[in-house]
Protein backbone atom coordinates (compact mmCIF):
# COMPACT_ATOMS: atom_id res chain seq x y z
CA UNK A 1 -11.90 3.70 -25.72
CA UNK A 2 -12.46 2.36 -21.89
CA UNK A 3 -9.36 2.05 -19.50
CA UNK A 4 -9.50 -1.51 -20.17
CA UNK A 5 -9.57 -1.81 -23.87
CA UNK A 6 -6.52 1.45 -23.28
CA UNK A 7 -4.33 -1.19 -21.24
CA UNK A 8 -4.82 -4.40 -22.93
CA UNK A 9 -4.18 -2.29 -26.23
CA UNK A 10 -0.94 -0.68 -24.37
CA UNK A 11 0.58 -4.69 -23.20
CA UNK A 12 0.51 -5.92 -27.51
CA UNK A 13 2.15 -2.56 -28.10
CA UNK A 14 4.98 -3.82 -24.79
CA UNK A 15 4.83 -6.93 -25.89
CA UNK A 16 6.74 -6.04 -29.62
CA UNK A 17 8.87 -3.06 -28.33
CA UNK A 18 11.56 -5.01 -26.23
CA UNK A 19 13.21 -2.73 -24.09
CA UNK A 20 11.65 0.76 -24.70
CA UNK A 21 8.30 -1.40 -23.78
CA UNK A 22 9.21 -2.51 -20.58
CA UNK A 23 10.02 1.01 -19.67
CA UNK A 24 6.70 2.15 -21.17
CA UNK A 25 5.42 -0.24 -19.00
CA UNK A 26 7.14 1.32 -15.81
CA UNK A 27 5.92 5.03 -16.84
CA UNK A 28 1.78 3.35 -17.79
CA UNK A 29 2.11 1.44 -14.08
CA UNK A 30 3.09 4.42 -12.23
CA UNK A 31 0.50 6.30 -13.91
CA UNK A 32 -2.33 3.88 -12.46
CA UNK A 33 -0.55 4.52 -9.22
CA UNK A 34 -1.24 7.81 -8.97
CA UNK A 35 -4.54 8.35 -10.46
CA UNK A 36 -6.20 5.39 -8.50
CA UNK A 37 -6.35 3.09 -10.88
CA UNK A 38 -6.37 -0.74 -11.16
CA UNK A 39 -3.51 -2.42 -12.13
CA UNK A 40 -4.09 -5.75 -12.38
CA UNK A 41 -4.13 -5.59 -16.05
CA UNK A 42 -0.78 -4.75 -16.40
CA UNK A 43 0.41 -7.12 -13.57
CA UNK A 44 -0.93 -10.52 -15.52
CA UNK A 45 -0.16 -8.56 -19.12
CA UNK A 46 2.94 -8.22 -17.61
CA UNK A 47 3.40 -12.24 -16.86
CA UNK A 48 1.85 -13.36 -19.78
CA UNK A 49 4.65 -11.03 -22.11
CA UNK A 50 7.46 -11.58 -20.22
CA UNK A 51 7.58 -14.38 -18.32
CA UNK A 52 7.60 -14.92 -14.54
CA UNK A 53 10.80 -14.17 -13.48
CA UNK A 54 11.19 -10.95 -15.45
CA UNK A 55 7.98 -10.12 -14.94
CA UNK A 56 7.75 -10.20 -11.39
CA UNK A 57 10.92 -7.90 -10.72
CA UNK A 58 9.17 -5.38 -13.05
CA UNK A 59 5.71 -5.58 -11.15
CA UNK A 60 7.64 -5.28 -8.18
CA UNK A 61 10.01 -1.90 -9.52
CA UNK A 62 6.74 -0.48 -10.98
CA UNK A 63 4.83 -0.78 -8.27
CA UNK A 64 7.18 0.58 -5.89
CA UNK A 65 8.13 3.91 -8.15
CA UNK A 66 4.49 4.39 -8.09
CA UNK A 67 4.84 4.45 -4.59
CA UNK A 68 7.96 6.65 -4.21
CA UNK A 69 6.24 9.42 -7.33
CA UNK A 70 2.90 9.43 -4.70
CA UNK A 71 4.84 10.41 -1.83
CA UNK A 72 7.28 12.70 -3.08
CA UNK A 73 4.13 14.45 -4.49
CA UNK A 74 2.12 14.25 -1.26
CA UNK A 75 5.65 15.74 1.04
CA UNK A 76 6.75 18.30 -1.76
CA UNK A 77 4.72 19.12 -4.57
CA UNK A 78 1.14 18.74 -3.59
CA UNK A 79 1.12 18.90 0.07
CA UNK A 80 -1.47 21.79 0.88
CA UNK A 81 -4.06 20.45 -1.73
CA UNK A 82 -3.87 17.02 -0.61
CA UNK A 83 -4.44 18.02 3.13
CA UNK A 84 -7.65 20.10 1.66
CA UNK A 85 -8.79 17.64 -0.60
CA UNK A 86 -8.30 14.16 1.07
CA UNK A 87 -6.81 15.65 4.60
CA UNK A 88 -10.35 14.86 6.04
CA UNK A 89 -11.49 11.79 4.41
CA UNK A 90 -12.13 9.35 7.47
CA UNK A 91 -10.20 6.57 5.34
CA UNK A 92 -7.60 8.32 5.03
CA UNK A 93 -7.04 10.19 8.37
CA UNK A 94 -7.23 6.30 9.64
CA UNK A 95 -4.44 5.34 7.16
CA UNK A 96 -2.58 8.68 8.38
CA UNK A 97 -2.80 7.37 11.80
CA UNK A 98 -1.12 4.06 11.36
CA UNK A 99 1.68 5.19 9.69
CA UNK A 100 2.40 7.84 11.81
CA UNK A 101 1.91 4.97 15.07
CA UNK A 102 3.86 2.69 13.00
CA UNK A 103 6.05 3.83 10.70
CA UNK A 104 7.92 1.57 8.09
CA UNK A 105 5.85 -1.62 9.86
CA UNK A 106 2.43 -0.51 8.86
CA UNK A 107 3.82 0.32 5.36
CA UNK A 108 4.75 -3.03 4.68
CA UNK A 109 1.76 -4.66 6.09
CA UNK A 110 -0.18 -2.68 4.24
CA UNK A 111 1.88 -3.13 1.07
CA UNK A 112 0.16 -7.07 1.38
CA UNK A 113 -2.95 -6.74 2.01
CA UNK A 114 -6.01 -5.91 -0.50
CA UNK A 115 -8.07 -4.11 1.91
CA UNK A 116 -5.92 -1.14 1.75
CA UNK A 117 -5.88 1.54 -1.30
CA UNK A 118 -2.10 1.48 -2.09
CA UNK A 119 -2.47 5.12 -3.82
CA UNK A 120 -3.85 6.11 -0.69
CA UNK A 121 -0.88 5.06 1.79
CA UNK A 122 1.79 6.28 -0.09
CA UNK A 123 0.09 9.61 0.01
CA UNK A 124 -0.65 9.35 3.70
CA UNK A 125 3.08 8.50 3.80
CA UNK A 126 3.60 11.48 2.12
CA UNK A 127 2.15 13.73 5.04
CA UNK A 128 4.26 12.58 7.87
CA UNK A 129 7.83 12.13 9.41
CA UNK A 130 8.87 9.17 7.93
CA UNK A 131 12.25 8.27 6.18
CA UNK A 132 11.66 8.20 2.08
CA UNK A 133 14.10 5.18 1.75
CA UNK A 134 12.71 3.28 4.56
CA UNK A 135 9.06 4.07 3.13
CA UNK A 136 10.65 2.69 -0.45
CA UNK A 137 12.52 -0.20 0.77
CA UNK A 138 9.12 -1.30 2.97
CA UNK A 139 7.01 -0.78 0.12
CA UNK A 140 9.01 -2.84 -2.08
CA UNK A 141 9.22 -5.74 0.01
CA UNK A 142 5.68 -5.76 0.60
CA UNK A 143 4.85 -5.55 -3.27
CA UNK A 144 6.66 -8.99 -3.67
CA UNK A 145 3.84 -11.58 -2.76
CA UNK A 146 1.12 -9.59 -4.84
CA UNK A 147 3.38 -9.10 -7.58
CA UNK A 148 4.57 -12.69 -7.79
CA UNK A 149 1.03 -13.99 -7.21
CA UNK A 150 -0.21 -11.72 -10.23
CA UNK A 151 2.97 -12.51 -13.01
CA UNK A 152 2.58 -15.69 -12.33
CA UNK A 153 -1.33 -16.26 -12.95
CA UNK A 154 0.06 -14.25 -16.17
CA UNK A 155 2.75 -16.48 -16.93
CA UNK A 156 0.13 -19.52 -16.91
CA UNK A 157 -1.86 -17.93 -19.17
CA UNK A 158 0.77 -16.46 -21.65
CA UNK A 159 2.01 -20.20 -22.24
CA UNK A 160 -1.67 -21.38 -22.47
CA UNK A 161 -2.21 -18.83 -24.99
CA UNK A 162 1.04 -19.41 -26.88
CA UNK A 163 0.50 -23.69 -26.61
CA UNK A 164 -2.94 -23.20 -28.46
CA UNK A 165 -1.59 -21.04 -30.76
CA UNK A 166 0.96 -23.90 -31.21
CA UNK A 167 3.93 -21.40 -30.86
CA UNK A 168 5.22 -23.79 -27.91
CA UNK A 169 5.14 -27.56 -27.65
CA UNK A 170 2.46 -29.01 -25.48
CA UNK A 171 4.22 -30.71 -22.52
CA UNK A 172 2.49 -32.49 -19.76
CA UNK A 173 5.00 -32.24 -17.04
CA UNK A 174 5.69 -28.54 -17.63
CA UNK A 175 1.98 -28.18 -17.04
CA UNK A 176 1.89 -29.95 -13.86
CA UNK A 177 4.95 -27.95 -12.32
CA UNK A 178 2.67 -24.95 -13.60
CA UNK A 179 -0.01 -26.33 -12.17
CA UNK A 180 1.38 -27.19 -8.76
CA UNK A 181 3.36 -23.68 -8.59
CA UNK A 182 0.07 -22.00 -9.19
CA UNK A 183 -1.37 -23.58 -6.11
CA UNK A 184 1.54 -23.07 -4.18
CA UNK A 185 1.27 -19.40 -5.40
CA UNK A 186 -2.04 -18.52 -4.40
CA UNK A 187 -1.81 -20.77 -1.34
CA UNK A 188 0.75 -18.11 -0.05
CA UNK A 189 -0.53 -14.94 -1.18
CA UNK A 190 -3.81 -15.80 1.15
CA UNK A 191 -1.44 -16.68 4.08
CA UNK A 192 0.17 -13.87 3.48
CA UNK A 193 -3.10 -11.59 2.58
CA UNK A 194 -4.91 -12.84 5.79
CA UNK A 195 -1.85 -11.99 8.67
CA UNK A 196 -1.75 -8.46 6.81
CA UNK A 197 -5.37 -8.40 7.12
CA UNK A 198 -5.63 -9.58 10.62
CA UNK A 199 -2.20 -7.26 11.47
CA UNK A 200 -4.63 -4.30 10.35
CA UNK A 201 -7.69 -4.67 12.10
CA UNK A 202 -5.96 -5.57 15.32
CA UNK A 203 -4.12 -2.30 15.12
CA UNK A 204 -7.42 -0.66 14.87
CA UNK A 205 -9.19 -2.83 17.62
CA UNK A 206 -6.64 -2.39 19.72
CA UNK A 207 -6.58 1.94 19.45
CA UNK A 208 -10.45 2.21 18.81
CA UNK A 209 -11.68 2.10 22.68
CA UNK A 210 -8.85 4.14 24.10
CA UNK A 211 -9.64 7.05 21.28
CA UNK A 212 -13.40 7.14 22.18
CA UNK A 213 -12.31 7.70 25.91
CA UNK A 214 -10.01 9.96 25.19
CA UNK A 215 -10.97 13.91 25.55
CA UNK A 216 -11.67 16.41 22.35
CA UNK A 217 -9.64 19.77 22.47
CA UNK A 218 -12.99 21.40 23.85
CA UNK A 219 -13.82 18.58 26.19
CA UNK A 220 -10.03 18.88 27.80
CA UNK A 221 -10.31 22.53 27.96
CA UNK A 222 -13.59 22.77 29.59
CA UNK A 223 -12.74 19.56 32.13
CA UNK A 224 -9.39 21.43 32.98
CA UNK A 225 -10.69 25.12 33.45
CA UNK A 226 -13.73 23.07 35.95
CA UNK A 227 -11.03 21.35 37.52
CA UNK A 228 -9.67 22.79 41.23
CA UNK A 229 -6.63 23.96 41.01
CA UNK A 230 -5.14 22.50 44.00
CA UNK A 231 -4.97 24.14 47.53
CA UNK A 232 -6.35 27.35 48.36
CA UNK A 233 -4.17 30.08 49.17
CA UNK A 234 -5.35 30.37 52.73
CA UNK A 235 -4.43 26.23 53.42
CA UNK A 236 -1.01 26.46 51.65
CA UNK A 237 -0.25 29.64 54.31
CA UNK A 238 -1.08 28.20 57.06
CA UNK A 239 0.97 24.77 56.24
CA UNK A 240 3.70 27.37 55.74
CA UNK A 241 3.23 29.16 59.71
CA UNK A 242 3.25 25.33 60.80
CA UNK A 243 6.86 24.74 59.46
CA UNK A 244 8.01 27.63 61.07
């Protein structure tokens, strides 16, 4: 059984188990979240069994515990291996550096845009001085315009499923609010996915040509042993007999 065929298996089970599903659902997210794993699945599954409302402030919860289990692995459990496995991976030494530059700003612009591994930030988040509950609040926020851009694709297609099935009434102005809301939706999440984009690549423009002029260790060390070291002896005593 693929990962695929696992999840959309795992959203019928949700989808009869009321309560203990939904917090199935929370433990299955999480899980993606810290193996590296897409969730999208689960996001519209989630929509399409729930609802949008509902739905969204589960995406949102799920997403964000994901978030919080990565980097309270990253800071307490795991910290050594991760800097040996990952600690020189050139994506994520850049993702290291923005945090640290940034803080609870780059979390949250990176929480929006699709460019950047999620996984990957929380356990970069993981590896420096930064406040958990500032990380967590951040990362929530930022999980809302995915999440409600996701559950509600979902929601569209849980009532198309259930109006063919004939479990609800067809009803032509419920479609067009769903229709219009869905444009709306996805109008948004590319605003929103574009000035998170933009926000990212600027910070990186902006830093790339002062890092290639600045010195390596060696380069510093070498420049500053070749360097004088100010006056000689003999010119500093003899400004010294001219004070006198």
């Amino acid at each position: 059984m693929g990962l695929s065929e696992f999840l959309h298996h795992s959203m019928e089970w949700i989808a009869h188990s009321g309560w203990v599903g939904a917090v199935w659902f929370v433990v299955l997210y999480t899980l993606t979240c810290v193996f590296f794993l897409p969730g999208s699945i689960l996001t519209i599954g989630a929509g399409a069994v729930y609802g949008f409302w509902f739905s969204t402030a589960l995406v949102a919860i799920s997403s964000t515990v994901g978030a919080a289990v990565n980097f309270l692995t990253s800071r307490y459990l795991a910290r050594n291996w991760m800097q040996r496995k990952i600690g020189h991976n050139a994506k994520f030494r850049a993702v290291e550096k923005a945090v640290c530059a940034e803080g609870w700003r780059m979390i949250l612009i990176s929480r929006m845009s699709p460019i950047v591994p999620h996984s990957l930030v929380s356990y970069a988040a993981g590896l420096i001085r930064i406040s958990f509950w500032k990380f967590t609040f951040a990362s929530f926020v930022g999980f809302l315009p995915q999440s409600v851009a996701y559950t509600y694709i979902g929601a569209v297609v849980g009532k198309a499923l259930r109006t063919s099935a004939g479990v609800t009434p067809h009803d032509p102005v419920t479609w067009a609010f769903y229709g219009l809301g869905l444009v709306a939706t996805l109008v948004v999440t590319a605003i929103t996915t574009r000035i998170a984009r933009r926000s990212w690549r600027t910070y990186f423009a902006e830093r790339k040509p002062v890092e290639q002029h600045l010195p390596t260790l060696g380069e510093s060390a070498r420049s500053s042993s070749q360097a004088p070291l100010g006056k000689s002896f003999r010119e500093n005593r003899a400004e010294i007999e001219k004070t006198r």
